[in-house]
N, C-alpha and C. Protein backbone atom coordinates (compact mmCIF):
# COMPACT_ATOMS: atom_id res chain seq x y z
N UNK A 1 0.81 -1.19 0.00
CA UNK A 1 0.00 0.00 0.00
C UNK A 1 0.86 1.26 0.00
N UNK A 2 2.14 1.40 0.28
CA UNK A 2 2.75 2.53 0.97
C UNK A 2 3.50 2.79 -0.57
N UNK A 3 3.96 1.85 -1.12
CA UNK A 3 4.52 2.09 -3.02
C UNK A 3 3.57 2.49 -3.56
N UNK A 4 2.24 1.93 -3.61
CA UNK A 4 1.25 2.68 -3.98
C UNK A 4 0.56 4.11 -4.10
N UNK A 5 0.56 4.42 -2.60
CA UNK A 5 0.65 5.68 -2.26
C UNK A 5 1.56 6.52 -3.06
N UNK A 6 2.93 6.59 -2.41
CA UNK A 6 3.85 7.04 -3.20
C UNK A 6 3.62 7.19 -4.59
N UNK A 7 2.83 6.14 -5.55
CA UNK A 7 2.56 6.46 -7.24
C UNK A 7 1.82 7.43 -7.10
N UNK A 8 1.31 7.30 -6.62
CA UNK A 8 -0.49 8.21 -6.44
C UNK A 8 0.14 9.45 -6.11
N UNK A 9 0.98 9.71 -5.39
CA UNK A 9 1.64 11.10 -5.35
C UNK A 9 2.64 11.47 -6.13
N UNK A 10 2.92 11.00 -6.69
CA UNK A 10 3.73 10.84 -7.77
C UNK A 10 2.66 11.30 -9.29
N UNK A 11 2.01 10.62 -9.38
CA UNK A 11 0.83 11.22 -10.14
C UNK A 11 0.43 12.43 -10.21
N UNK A 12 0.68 12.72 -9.02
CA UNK A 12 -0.58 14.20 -8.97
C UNK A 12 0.73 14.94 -8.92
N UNK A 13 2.24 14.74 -9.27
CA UNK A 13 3.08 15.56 -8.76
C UNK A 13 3.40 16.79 -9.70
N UNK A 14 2.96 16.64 -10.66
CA UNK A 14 3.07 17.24 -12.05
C UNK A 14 3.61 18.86 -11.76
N UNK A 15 2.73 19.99 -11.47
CA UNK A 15 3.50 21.60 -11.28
C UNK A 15 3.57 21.66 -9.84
N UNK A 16 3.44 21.22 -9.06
CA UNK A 16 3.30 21.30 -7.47
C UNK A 16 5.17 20.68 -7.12
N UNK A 17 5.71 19.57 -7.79
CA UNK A 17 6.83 19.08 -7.46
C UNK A 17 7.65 19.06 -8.50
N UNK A 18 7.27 18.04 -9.53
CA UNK A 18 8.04 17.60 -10.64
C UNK A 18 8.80 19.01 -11.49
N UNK A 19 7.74 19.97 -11.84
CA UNK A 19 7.92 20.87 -12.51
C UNK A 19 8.09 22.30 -11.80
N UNK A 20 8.69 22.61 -10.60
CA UNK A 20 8.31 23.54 -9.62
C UNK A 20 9.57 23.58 -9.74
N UNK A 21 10.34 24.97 -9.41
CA UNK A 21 11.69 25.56 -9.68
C UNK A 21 12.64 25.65 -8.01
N UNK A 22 11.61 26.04 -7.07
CA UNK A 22 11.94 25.90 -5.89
C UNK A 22 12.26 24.67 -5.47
N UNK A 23 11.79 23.49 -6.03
CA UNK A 23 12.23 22.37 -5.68
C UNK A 23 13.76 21.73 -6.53
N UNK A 24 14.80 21.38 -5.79
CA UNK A 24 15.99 21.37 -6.84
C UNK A 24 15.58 19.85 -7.54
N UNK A 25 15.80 19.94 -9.07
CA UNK A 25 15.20 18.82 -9.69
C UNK A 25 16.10 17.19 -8.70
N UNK A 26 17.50 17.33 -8.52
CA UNK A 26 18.01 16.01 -7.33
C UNK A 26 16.88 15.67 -6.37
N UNK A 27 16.22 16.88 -5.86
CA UNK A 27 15.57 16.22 -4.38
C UNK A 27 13.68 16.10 -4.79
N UNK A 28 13.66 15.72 -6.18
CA UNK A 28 12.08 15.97 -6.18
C UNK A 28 11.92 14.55 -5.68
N UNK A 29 12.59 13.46 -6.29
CA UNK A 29 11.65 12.17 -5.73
C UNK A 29 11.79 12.02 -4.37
N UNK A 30 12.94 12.58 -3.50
CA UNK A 30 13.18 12.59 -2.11
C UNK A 30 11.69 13.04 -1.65
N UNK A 31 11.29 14.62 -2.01
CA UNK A 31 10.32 15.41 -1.73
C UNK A 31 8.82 14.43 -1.80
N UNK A 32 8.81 13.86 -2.88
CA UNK A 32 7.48 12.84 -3.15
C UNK A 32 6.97 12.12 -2.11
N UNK A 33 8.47 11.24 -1.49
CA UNK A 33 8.63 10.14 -0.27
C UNK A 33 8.32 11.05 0.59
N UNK A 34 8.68 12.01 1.09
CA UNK A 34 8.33 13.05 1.85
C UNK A 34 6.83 13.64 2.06
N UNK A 35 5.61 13.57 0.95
CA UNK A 35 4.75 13.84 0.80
C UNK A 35 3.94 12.71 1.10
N UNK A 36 4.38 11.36 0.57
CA UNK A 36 3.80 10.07 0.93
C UNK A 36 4.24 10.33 2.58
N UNK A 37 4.95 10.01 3.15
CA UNK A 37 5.14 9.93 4.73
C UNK A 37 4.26 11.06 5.71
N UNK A 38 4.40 11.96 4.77
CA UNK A 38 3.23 12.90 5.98
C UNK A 38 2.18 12.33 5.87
N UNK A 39 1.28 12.22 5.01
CA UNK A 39 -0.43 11.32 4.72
C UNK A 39 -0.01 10.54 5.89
N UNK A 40 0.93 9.00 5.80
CA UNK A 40 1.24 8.55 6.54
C UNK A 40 0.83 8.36 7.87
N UNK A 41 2.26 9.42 8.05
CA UNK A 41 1.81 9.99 9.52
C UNK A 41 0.68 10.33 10.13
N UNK A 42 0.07 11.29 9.95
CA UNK A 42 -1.17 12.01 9.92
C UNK A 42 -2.30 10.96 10.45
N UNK A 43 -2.34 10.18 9.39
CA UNK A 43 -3.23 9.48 9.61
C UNK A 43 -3.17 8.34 10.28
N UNK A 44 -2.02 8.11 10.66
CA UNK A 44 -1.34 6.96 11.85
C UNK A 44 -1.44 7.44 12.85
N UNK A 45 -1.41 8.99 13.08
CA UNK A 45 -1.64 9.42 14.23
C UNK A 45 -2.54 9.78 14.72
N UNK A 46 -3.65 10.18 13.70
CA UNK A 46 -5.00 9.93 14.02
C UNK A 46 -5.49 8.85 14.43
N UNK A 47 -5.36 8.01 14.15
CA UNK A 47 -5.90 6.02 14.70
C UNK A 47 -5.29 6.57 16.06
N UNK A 48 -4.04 6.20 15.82
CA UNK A 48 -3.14 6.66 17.14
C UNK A 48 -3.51 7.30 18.37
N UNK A 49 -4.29 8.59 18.17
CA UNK A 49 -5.09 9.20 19.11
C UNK A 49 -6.31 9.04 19.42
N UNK A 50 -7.09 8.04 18.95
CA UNK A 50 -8.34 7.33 19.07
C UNK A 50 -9.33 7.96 18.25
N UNK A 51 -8.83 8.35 16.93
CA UNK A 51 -9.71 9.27 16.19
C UNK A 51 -10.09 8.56 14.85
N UNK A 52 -10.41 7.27 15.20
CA UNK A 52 -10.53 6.19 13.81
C UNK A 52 -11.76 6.63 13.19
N UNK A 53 -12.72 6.65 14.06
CA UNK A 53 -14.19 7.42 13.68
C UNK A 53 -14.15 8.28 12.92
N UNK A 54 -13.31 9.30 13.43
CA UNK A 54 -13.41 10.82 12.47
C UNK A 54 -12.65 10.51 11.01
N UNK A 55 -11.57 9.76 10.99
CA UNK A 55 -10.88 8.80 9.60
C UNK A 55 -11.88 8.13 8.91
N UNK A 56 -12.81 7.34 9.35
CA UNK A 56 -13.95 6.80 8.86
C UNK A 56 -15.18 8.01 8.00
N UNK A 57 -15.12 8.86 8.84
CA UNK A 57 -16.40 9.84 8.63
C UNK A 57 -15.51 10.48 7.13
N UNK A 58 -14.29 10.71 7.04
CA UNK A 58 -13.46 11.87 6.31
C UNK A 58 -13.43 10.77 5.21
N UNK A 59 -13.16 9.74 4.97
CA UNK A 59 -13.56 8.89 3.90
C UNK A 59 -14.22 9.06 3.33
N UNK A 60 -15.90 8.83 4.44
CA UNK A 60 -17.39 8.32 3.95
C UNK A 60 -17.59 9.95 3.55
N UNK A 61 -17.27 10.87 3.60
CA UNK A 61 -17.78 12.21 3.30
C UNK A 61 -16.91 13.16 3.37
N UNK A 62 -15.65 12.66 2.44
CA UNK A 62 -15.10 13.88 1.85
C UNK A 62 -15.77 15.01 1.45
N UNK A 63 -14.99 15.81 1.45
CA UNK A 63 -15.38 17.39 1.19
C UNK A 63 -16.34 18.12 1.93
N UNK A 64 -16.88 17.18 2.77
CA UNK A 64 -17.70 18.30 3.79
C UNK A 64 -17.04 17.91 5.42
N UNK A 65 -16.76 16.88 5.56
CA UNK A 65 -16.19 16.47 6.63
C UNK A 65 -14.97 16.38 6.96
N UNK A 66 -14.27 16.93 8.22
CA UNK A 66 -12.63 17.16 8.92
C UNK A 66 -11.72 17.54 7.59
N UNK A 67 -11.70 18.87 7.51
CA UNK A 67 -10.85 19.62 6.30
C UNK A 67 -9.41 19.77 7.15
N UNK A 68 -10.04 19.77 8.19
CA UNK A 68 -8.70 19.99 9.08
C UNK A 68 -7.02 18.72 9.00
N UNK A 69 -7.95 17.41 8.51
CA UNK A 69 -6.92 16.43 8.44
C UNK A 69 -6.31 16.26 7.51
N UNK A 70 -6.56 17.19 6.27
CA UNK A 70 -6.15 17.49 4.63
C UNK A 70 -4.78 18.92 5.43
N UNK A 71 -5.29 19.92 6.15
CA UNK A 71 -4.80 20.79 6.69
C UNK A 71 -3.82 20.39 7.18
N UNK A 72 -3.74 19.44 8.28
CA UNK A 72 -2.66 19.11 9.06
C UNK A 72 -1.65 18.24 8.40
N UNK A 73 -2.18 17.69 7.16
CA UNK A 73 -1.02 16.78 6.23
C UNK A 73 -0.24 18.14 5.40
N UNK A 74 -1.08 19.24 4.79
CA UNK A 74 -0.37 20.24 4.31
C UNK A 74 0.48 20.98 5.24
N UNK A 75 0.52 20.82 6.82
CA UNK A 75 1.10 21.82 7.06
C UNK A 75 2.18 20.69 7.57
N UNK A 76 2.26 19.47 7.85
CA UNK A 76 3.26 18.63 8.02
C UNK A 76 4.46 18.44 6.78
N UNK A 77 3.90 18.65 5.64
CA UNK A 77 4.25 18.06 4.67
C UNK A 77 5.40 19.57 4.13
N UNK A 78 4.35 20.87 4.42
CA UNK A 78 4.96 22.13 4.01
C UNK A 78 6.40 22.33 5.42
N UNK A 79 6.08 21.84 6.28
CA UNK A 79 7.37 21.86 7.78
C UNK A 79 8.54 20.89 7.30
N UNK A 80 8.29 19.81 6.58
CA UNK A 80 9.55 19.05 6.14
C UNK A 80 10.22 19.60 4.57
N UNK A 81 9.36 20.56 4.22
CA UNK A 81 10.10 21.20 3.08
C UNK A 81 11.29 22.59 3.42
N UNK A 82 10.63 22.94 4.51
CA UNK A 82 11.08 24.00 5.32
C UNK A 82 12.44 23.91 5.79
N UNK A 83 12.28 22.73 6.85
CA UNK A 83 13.15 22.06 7.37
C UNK A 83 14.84 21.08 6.45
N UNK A 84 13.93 20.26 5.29
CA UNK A 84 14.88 19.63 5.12
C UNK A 84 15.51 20.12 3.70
N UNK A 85 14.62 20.81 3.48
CA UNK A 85 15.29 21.36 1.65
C UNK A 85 15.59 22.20 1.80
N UNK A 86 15.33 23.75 3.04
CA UNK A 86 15.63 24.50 2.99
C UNK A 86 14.44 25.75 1.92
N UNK A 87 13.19 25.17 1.67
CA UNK A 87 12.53 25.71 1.06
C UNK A 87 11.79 26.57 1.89
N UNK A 88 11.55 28.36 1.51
CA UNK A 88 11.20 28.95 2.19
C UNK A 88 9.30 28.65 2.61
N UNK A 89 8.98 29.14 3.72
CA UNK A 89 7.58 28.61 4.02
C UNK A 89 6.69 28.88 3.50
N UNK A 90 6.94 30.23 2.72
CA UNK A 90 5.05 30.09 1.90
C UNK A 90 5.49 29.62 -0.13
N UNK A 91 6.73 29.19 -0.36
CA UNK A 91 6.69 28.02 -1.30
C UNK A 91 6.68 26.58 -0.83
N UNK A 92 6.67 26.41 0.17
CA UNK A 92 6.86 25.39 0.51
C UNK A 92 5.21 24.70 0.75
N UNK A 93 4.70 25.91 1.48
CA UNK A 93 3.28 25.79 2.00
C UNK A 93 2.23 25.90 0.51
N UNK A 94 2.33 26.35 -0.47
CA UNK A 94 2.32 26.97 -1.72
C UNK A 94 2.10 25.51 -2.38
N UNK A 95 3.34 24.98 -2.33
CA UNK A 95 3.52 23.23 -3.13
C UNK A 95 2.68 22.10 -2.09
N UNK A 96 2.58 22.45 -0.93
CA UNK A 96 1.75 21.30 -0.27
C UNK A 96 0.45 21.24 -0.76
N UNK A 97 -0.12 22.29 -0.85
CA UNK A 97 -0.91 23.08 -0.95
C UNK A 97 -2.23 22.51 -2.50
N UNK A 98 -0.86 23.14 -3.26
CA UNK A 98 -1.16 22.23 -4.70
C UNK A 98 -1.05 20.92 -4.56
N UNK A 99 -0.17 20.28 -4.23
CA UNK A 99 -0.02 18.53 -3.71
C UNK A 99 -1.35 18.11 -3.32
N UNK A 100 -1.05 18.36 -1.74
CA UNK A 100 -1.79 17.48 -0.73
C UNK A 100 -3.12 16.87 -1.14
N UNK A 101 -4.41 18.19 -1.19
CA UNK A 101 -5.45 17.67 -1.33
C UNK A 101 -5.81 17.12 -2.82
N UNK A 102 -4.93 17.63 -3.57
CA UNK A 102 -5.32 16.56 -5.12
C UNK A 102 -4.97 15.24 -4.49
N UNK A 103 -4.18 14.70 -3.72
CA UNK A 103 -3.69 13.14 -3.51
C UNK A 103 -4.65 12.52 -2.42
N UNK A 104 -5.13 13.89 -1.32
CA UNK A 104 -6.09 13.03 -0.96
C UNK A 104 -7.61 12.77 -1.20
N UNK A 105 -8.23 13.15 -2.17
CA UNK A 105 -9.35 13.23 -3.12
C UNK A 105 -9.24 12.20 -3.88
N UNK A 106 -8.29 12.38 -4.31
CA UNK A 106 -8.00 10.65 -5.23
C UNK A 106 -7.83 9.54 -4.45
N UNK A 107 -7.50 9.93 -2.90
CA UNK A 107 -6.79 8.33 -1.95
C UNK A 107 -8.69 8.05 -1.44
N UNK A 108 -9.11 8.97 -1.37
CA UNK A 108 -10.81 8.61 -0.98
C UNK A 108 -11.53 7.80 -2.57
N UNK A 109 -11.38 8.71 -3.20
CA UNK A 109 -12.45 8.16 -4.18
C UNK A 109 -11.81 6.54 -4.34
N UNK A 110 -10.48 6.01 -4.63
CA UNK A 110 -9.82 5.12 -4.40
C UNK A 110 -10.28 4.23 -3.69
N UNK A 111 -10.11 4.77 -1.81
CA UNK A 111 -10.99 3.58 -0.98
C UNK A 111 -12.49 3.57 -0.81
N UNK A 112 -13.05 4.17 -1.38
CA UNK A 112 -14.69 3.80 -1.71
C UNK A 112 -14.86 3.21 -2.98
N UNK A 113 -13.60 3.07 -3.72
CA UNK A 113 -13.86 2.15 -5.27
C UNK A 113 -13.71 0.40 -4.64
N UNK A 114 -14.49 -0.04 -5.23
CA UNK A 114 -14.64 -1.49 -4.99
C UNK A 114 -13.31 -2.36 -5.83
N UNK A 115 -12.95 -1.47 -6.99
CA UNK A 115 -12.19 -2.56 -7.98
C UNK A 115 -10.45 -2.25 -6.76
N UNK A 116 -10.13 -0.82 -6.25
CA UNK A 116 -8.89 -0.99 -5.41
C UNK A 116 -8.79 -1.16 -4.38
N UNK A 117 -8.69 -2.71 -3.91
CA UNK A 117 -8.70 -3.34 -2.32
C UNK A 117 -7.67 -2.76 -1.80
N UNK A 118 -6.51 -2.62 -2.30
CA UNK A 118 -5.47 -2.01 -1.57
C UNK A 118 -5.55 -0.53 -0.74
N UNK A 119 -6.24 -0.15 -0.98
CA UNK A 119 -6.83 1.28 -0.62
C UNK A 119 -7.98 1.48 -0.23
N UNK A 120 -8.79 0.17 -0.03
CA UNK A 120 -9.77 -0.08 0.90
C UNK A 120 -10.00 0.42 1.76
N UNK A 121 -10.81 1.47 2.65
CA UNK A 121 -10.28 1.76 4.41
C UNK A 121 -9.73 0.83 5.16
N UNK A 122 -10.93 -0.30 5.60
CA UNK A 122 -10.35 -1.22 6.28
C UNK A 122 -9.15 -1.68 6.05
N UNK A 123 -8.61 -2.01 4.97
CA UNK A 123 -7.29 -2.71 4.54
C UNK A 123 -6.18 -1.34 4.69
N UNK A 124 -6.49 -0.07 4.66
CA UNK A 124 -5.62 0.70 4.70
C UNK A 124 -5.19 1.01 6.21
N UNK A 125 -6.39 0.94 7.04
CA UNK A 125 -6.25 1.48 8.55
C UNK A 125 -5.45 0.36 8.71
N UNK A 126 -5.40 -1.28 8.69
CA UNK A 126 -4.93 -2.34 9.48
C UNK A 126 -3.39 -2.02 8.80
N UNK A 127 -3.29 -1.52 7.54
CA UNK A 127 -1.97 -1.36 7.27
C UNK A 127 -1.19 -0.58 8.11
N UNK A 128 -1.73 0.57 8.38
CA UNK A 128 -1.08 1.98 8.98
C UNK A 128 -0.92 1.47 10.54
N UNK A 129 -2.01 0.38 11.12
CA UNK A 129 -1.39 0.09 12.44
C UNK A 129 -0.51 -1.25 12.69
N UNK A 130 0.20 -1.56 11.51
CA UNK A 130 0.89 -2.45 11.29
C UNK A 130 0.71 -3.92 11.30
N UNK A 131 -0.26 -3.67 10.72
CA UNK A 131 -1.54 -4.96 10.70
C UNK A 131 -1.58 -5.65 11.95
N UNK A 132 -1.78 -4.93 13.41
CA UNK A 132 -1.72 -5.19 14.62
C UNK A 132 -2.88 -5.92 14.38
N UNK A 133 -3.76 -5.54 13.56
CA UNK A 133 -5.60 -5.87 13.76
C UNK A 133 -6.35 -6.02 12.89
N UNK A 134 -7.12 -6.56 12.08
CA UNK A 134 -7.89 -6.13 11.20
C UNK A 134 -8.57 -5.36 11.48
N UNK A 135 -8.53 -4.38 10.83
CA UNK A 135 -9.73 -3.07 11.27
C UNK A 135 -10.87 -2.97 9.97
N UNK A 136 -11.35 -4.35 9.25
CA UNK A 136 -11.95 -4.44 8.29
C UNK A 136 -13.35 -4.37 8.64
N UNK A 137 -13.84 -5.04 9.83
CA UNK A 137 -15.05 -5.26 10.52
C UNK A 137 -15.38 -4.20 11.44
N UNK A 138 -14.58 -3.58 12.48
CA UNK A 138 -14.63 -2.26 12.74
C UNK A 138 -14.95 -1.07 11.47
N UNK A 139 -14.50 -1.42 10.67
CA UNK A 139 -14.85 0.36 9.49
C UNK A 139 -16.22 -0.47 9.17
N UNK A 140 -16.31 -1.26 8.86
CA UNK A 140 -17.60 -1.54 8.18
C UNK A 140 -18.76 -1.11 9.22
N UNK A 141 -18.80 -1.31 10.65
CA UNK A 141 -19.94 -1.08 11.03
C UNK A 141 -19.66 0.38 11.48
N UNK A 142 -18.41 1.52 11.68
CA UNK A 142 -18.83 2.66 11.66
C UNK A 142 -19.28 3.59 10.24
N UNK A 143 -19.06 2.37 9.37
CA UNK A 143 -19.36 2.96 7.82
C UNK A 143 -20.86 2.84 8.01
N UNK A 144 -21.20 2.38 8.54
CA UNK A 144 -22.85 2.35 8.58
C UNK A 144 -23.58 3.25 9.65
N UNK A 145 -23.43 3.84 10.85
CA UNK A 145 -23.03 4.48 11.49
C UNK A 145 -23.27 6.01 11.36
């Protein structure tokens, strides 16, 4: 799931990374891995903090529901550009910006598509907690919920 990801951001990387001048062309695929790991995070740390529900709800109803967890991947994602490239903060914030929520619009419509199991919720949450659990039967009944 996590190579996957990575394509999927890789995809959407087009004027936000690939083609962006602030980014030095050596460190764009670094930057990509970098963009995959915040989602990551984010959302590992959401489970993490007992916020699987609100991960569930932001799935089942993108675009009206927790904008804030699209927010907090852009501003994670814009702090490691800051930090490790040396990219100043409002290009940096600028490219997350353009990034982030194109990748996560596509990572939803994705796990509500039936044909990509890999990106399933359930199959994605049990991934992110290191397949401690299946969390396949849990999403299903807060998907109903």
């Amino acid at each position: 799931m996590f190579e996957k990801l990575f394509l999927l951001v890789k995809s959407n990387a087009g004027a936000a990374v690939m083609n962006n001048p602030v980014i030095p062309a050596g460190s764009r695929e670094a930057v990509l891995t970098e963009a995959s790991s915040s989602i990551i995070e984010v959302l590992k740390n959401q489970m993490e903090s007992g916020h699987i529900g609100d991960l569930v709800k932001y799935f089942k109803f993108s675009g009206t529901y927790n904008e804030s967890l699209v927010t907090s991947i852009i501003n994670r994602f814009a702090s490691k550009l800051n930090k490790f490239y040396s990219i100043d903060m409002a290009s940096a914030q600028a490219t997350a910006t353009s990034l982030i929520p194109a990748v996560m619009k596509q990572l939803v419509q994705l796990s509500n598509s039936k044909q990509t199991q890999e990106f399933a919720l359930g199959t994605m949450l049990s991934k992110l907690n290191g397949n401690q659990a299946d969390l396949n039967g849990l999403v299903d009944k807060l998907m109903v919920a």
